[in-house]
N, C-alpha and C. Protein backbone atom coordinates (compact mmCIF):
# COMPACT_ATOMS: atom_id res chain seq x y z
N UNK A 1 -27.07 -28.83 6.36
CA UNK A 1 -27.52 -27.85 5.40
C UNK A 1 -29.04 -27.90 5.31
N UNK A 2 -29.88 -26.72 5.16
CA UNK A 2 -31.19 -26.63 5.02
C UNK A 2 -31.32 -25.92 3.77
N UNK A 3 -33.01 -26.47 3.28
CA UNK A 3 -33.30 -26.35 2.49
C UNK A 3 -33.81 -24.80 1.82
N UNK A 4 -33.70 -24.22 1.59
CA UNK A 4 -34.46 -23.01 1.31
C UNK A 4 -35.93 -22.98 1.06
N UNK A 5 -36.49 -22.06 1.98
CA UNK A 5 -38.06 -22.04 2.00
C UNK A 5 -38.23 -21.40 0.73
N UNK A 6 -39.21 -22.51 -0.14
CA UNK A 6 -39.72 -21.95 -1.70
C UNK A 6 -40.88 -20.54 -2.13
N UNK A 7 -40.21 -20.03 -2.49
CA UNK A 7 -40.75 -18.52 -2.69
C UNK A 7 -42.36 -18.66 -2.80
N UNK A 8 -43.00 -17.55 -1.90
CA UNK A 8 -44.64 -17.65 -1.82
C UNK A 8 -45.03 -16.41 -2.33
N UNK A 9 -46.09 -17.56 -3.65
CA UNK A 9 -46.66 -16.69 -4.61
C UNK A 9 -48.44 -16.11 -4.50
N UNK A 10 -48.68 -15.14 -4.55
CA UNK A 10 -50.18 -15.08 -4.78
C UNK A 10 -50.89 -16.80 -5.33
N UNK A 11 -50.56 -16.91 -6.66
CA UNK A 11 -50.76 -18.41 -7.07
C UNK A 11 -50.82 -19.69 -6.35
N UNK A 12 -49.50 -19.55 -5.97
CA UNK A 12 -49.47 -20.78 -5.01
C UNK A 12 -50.14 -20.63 -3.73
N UNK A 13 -50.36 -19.65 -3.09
CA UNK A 13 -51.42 -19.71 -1.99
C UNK A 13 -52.60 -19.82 -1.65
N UNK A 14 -53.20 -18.92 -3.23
CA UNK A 14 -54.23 -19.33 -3.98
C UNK A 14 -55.03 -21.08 -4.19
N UNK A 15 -54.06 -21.76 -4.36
CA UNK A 15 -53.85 -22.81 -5.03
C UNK A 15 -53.99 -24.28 -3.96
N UNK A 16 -53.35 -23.51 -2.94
CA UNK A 16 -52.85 -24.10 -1.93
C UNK A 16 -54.23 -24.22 -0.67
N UNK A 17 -54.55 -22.99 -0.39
CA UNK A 17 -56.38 -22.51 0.11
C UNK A 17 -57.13 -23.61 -0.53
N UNK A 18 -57.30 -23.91 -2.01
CA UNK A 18 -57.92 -24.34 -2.31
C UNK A 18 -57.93 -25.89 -2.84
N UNK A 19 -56.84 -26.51 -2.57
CA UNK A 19 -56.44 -27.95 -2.37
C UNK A 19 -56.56 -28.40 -0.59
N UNK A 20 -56.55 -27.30 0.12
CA UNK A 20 -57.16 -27.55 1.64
C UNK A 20 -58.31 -27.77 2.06
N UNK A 21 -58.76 -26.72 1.44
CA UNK A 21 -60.59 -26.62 1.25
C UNK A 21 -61.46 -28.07 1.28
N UNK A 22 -60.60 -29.29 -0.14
CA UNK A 22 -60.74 -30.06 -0.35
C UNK A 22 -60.94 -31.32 0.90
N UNK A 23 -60.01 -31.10 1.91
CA UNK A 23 -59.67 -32.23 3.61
C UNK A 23 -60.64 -31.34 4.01
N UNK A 24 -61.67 -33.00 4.13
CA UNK A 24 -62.62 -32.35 5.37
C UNK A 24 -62.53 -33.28 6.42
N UNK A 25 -62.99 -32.00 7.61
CA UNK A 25 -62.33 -32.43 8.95
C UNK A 25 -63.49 -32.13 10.11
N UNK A 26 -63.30 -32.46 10.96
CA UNK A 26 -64.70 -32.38 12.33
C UNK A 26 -64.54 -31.09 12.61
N UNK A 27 -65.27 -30.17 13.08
CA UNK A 27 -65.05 -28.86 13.42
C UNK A 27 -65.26 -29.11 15.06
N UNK A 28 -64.46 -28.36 15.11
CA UNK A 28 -64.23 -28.81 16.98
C UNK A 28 -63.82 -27.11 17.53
N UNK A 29 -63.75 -27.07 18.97
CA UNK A 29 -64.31 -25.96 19.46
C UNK A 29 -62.93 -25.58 20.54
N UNK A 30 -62.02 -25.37 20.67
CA UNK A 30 -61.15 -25.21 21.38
C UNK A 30 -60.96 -23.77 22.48
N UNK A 31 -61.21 -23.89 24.07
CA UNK A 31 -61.52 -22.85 24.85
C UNK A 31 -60.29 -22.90 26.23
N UNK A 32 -60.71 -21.94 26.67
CA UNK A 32 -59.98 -21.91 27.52
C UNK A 32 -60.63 -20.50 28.26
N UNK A 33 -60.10 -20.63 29.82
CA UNK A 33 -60.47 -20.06 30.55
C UNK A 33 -59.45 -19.57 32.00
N UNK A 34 -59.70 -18.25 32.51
CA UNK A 34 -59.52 -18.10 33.90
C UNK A 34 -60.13 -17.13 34.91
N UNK A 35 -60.13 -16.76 36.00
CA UNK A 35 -61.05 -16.23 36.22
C UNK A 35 -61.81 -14.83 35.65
N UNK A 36 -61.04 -14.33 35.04
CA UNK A 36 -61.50 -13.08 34.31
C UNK A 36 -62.33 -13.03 33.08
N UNK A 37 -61.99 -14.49 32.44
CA UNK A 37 -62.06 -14.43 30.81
C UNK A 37 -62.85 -16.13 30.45
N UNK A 38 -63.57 -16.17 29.40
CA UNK A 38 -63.69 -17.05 28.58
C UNK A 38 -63.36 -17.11 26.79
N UNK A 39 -62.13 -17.87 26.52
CA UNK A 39 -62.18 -17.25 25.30
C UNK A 39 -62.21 -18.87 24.57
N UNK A 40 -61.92 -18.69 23.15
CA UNK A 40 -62.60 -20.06 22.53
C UNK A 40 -62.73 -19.66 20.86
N UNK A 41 -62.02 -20.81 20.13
CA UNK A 41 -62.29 -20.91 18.68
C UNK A 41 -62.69 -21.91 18.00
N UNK A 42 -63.07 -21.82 16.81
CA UNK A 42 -63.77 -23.32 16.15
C UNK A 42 -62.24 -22.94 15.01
N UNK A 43 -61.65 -24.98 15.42
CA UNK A 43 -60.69 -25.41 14.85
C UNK A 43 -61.15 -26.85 14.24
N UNK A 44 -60.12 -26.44 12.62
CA UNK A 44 -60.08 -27.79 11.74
C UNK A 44 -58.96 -28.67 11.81
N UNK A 45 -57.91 -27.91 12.84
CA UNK A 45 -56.58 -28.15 12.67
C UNK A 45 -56.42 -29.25 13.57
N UNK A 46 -56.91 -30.65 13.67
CA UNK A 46 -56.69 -31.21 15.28
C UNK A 46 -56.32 -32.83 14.45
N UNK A 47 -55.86 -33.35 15.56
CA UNK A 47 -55.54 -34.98 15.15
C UNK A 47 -55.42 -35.70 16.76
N UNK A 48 -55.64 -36.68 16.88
CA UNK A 48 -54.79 -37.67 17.57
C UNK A 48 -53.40 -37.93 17.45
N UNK A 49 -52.85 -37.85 18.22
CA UNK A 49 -51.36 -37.82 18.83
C UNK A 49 -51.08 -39.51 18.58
N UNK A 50 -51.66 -39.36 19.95
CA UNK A 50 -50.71 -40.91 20.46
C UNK A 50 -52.29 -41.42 21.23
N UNK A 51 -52.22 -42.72 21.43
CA UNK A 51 -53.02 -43.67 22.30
C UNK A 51 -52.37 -43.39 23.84
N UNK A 52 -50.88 -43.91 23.73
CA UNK A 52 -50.31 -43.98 25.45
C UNK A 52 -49.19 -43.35 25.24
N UNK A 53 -49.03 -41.97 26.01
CA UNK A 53 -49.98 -41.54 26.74
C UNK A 53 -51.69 -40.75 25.61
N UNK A 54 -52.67 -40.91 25.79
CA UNK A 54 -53.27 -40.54 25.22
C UNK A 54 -53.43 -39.13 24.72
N UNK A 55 -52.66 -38.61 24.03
CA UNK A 55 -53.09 -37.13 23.38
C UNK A 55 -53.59 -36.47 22.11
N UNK A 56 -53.60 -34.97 22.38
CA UNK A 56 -54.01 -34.63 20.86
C UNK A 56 -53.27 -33.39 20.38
N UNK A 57 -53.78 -33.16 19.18
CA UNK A 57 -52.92 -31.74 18.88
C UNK A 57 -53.68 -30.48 18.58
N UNK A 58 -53.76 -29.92 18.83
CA UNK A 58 -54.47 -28.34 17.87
C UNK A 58 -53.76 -27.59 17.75
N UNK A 59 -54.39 -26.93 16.42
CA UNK A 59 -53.58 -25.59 15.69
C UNK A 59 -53.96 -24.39 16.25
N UNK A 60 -53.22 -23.30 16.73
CA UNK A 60 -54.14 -21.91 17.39
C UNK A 60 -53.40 -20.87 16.82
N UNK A 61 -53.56 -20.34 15.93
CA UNK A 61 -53.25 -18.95 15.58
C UNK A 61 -52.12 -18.35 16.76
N UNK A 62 -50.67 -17.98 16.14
CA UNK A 62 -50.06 -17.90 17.73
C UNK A 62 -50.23 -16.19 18.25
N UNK A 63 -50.58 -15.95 17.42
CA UNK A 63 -51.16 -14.10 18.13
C UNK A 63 -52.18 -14.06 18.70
N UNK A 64 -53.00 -15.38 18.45
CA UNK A 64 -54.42 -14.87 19.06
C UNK A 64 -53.95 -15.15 20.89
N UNK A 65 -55.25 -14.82 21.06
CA UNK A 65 -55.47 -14.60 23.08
C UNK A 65 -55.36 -16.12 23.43
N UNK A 66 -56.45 -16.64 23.07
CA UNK A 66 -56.41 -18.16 23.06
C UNK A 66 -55.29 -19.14 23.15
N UNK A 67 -54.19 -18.88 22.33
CA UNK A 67 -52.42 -19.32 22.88
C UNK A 67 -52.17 -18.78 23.90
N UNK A 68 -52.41 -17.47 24.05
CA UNK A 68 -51.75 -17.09 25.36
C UNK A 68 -52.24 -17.68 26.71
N UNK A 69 -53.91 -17.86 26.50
CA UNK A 69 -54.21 -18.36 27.89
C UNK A 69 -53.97 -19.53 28.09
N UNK A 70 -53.96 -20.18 26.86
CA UNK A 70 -53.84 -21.71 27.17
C UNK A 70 -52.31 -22.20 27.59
N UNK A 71 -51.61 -21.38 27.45
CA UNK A 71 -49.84 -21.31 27.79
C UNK A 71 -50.13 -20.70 29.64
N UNK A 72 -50.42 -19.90 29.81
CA UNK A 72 -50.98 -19.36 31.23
C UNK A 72 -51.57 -20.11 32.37
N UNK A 73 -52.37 -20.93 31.54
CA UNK A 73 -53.25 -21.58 32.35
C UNK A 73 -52.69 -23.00 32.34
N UNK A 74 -51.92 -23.96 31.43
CA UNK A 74 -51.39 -24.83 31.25
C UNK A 74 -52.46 -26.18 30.72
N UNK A 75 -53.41 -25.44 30.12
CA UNK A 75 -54.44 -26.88 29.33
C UNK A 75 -55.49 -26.02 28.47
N UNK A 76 -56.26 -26.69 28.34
CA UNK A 76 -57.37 -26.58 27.05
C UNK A 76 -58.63 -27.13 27.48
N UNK A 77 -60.07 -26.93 26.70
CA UNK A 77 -60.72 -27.66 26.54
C UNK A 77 -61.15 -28.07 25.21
N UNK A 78 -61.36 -28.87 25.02
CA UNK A 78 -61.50 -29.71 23.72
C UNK A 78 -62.89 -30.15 23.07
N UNK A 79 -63.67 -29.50 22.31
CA UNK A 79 -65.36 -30.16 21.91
C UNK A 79 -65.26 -30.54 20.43
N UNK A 80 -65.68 -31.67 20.26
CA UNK A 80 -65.71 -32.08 18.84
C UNK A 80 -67.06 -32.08 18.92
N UNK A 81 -67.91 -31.04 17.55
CA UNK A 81 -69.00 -30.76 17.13
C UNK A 81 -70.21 -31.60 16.28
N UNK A 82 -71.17 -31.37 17.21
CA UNK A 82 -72.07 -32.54 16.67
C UNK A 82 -73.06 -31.94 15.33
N UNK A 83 -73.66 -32.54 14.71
CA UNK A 83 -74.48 -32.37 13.52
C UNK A 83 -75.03 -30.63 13.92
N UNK A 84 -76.12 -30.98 14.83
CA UNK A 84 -76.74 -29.97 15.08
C UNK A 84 -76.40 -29.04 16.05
N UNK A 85 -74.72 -28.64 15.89
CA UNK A 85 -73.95 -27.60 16.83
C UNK A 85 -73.80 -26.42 15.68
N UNK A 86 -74.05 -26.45 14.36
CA UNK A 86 -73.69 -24.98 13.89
C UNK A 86 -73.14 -24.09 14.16
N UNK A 87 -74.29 -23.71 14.72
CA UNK A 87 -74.77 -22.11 15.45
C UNK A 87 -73.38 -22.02 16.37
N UNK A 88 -73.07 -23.22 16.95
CA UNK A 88 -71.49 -22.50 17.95
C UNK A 88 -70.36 -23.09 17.50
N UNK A 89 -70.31 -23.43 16.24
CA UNK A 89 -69.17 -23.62 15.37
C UNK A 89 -68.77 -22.12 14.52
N UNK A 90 -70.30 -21.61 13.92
CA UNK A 90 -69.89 -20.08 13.77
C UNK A 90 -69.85 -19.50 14.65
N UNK A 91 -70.36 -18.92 15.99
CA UNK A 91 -70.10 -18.20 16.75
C UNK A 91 -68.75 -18.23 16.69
N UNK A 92 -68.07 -19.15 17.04
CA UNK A 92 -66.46 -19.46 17.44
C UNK A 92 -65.67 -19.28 16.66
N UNK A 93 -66.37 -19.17 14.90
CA UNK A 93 -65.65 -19.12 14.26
C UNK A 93 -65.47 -17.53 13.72
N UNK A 94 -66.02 -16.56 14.77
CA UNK A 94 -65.46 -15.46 14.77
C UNK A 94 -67.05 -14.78 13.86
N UNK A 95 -68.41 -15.37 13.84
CA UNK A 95 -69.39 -14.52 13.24
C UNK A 95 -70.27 -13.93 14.15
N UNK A 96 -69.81 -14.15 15.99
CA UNK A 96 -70.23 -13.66 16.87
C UNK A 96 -69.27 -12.95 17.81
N UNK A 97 -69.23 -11.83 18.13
CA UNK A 97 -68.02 -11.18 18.94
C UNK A 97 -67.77 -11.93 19.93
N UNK A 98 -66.43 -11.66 20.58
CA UNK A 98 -66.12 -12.98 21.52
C UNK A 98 -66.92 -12.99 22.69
N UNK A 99 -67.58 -11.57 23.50
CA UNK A 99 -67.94 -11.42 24.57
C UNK A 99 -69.89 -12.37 24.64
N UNK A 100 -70.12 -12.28 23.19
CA UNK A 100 -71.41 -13.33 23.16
C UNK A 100 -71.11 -14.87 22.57
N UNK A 101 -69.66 -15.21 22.22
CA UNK A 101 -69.96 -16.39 21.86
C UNK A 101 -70.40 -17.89 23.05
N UNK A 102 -69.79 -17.57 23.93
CA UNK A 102 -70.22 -18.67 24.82
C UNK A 102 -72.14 -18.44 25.36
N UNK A 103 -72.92 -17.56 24.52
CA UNK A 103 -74.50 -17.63 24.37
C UNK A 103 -74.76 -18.31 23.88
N UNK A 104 -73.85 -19.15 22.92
CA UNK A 104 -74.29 -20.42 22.00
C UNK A 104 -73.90 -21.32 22.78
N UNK A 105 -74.56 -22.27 22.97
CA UNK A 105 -74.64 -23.80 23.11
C UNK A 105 -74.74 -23.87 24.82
N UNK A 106 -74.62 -24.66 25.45
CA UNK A 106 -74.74 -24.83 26.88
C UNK A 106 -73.45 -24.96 27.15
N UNK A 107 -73.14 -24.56 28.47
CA UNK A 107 -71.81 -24.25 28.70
C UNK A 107 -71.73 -24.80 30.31
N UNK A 108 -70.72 -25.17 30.81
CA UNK A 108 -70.28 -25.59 31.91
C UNK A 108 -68.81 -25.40 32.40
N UNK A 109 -68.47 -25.86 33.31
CA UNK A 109 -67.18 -26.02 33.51
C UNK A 109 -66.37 -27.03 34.23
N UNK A 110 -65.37 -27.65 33.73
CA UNK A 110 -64.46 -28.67 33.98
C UNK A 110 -63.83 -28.48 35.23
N UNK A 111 -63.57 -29.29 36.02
CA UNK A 111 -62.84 -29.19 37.69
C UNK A 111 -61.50 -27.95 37.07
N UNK A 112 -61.01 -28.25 36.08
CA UNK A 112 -59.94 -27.29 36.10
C UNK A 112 -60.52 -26.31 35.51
N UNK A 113 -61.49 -25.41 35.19
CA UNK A 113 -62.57 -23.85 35.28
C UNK A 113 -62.58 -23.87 33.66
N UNK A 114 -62.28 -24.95 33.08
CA UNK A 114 -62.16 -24.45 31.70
C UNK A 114 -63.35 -24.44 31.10
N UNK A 115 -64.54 -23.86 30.13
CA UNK A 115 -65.46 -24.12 29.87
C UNK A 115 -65.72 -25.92 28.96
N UNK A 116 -66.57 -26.20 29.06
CA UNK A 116 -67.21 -27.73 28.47
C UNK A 116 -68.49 -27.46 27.77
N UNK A 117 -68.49 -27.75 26.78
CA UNK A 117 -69.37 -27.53 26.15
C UNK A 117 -70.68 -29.09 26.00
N UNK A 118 -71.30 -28.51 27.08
CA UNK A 118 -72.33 -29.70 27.09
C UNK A 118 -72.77 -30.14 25.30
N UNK A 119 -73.27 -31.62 25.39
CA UNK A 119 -73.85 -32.26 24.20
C UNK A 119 -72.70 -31.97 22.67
N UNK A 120 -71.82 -31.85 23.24
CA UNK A 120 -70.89 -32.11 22.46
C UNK A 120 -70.31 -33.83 21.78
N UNK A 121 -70.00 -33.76 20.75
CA UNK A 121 -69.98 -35.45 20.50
C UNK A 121 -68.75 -35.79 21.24
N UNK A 122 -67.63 -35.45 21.38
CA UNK A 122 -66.74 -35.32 22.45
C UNK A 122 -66.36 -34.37 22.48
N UNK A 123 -66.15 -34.08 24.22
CA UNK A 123 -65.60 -33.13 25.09
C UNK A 123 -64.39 -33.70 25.70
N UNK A 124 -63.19 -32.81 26.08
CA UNK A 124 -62.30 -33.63 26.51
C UNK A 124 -61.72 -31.99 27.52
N UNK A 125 -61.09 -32.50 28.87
CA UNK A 125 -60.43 -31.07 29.38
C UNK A 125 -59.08 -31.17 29.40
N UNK A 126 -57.62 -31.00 28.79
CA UNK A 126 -56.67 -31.51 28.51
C UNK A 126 -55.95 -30.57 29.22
N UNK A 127 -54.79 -30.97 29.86
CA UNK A 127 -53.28 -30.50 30.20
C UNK A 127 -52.59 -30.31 29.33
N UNK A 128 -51.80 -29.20 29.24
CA UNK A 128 -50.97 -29.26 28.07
C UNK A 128 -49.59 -30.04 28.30
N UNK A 129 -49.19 -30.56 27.01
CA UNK A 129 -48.18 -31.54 27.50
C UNK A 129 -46.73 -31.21 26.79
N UNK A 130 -47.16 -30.12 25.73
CA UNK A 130 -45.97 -29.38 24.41
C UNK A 130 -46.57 -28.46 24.03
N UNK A 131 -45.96 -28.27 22.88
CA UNK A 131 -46.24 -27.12 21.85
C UNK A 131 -44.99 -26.85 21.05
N UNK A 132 -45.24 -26.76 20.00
CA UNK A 132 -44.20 -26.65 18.50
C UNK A 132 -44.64 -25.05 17.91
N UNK A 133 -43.90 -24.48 17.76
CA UNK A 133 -44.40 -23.14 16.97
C UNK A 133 -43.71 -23.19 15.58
N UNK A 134 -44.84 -22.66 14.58
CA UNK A 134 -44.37 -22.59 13.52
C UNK A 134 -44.33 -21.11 13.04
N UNK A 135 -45.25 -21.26 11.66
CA UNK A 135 -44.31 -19.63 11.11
C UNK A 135 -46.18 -18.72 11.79
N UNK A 136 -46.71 -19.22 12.20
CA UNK A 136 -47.78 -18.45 12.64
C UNK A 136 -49.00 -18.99 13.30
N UNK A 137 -48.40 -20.36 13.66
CA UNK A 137 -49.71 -20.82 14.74
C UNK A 137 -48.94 -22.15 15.94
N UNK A 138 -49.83 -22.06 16.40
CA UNK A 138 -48.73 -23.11 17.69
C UNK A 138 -49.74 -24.46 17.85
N UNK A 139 -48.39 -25.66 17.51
CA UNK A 139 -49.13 -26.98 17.93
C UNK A 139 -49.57 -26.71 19.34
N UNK A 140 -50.57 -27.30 19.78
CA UNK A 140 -50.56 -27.55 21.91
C UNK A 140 -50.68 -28.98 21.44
N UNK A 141 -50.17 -29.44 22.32
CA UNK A 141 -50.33 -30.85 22.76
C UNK A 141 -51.03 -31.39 24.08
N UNK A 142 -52.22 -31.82 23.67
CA UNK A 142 -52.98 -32.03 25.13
C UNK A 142 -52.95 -33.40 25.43
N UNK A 143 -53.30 -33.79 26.86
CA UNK A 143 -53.65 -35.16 27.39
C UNK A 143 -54.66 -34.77 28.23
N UNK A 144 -55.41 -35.91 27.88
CA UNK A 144 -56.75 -35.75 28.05
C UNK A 144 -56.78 -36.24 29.93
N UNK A 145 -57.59 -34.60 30.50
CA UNK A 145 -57.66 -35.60 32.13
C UNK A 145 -58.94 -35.74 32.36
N UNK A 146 -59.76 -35.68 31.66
CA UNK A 146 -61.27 -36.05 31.47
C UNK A 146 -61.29 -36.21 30.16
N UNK A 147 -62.76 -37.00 29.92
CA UNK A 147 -63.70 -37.15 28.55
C UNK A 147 -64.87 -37.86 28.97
N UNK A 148 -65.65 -36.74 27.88
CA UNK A 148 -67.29 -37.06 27.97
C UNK A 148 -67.59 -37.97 26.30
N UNK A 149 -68.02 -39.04 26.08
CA UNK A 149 -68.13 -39.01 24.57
C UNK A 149 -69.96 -39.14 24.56
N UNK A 150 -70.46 -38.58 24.02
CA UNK A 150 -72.10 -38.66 23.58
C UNK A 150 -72.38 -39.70 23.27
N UNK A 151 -73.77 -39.91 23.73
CA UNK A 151 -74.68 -41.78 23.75
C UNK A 151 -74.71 -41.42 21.64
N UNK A 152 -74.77 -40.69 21.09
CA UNK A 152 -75.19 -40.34 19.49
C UNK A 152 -73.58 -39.88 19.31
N UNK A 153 -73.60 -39.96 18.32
CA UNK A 153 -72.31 -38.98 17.71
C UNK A 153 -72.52 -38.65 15.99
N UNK A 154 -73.18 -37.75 15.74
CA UNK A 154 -72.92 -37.35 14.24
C UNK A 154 -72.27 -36.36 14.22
N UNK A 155 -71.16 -36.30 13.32
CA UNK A 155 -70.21 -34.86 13.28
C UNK A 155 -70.48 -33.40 12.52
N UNK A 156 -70.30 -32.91 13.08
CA UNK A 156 -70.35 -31.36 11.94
C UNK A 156 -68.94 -31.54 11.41
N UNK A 157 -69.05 -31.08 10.09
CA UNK A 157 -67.78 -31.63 8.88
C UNK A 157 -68.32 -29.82 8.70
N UNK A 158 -66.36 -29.80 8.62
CA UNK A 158 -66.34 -28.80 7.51
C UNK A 158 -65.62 -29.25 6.68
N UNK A 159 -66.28 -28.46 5.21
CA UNK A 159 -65.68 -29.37 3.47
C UNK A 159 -66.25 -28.29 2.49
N UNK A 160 -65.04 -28.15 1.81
CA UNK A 160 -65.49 -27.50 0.48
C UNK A 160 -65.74 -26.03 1.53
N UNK A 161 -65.58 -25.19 2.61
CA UNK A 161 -65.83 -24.08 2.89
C UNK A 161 -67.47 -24.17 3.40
N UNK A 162 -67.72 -24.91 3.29
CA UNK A 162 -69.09 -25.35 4.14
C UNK A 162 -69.40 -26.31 5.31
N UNK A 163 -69.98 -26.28 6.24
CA UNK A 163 -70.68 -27.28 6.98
C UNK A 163 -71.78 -28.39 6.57
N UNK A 164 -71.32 -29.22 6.96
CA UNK A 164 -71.72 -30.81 6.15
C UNK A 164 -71.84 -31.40 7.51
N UNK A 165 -72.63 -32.76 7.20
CA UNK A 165 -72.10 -33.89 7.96
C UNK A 165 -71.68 -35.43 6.70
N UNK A 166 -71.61 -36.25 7.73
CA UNK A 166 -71.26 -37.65 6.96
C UNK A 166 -72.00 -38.64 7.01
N UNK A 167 -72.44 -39.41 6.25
CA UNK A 167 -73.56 -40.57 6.03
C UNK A 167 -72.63 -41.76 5.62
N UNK A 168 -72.92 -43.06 5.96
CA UNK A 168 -72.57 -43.90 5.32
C UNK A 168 -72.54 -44.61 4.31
N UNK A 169 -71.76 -45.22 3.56
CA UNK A 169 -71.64 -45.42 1.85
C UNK A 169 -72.76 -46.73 1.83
């Protein structure tokens, strides 16, 4: 027997936005590519999986393009955002049309064509290894077949609906 999904209120979503707001998380840059296209979003939605085999997870909107290619193409690329990446945390985050967002930041590409986002605090180019769909965005599950991690690492934090970083206590 299952539970019944609890009725969704203006209030509670309200409520809910804004007890999220609260988890702050690395803003990281999730792309993908093939020969026609570069596409790419700035995500809060990510974790570590597992150590062995080593993976991770991200959240992707499941309508957007970005699921589709990354299902197509069978991997991801992965940038966790450094202090002074902003500028292509908003681009990505949809305040630059898609056809100029890869004008932000330096860009490259991974043996498997996916873009890499140079000076990133980590970069990683992942295989996909799953995916879980829910009521409107899809886990991927990557394993990492490269990683770059930066000689520095300060993070761009998003918190409270803003970009931050973190200092020590």
């Amino acid at each position: 027997m299952t539970a019944a999904a609890p009725a969704k209120t203006d209030q509670t979503a309200r409520a809910f936005r804004e007890a999220m707001a609260s988890l702050a998380a690395t803003a990281c840059v999730v792309t993908a590519a093939d020969a026609d296209e570069r596409i790419g979003r700035t995500v809060t939605a990510t974790l570590s999986l597992a150590v062995d085999p080593p993976s991770l997870l991200v959240s992707i909107d499941a309508g957007a393009r970005l699921s589709s290619l990354i299902r197509a193409r069978g991997g991801f690329s992965f940038a966790m955002l450094q202090a002074d990446q902003r500028t292509v945390a908003e681009a990505f985050a949809g305040k630059v049309p898609h056809d100029r967002r890869f004008e932000h930041g330096t860009w490259e590409a991974w043996p498997s064509g996916h873009p890499r986002l140079c000076g990133a605090m980590v970069a990683m180019d992942c295989s996909l290894a799953g995916e879980i769909e829910t009521e409107d965005h899809v886990l991927f599950v990557g394993r990492p077949r490269a990683i770059d991690l930066a000689e520095t690492r300060q993070p761009l934090v998003w918190h409270h609906r803003r970009f931050t970083t973190v200092r020590p206590l």
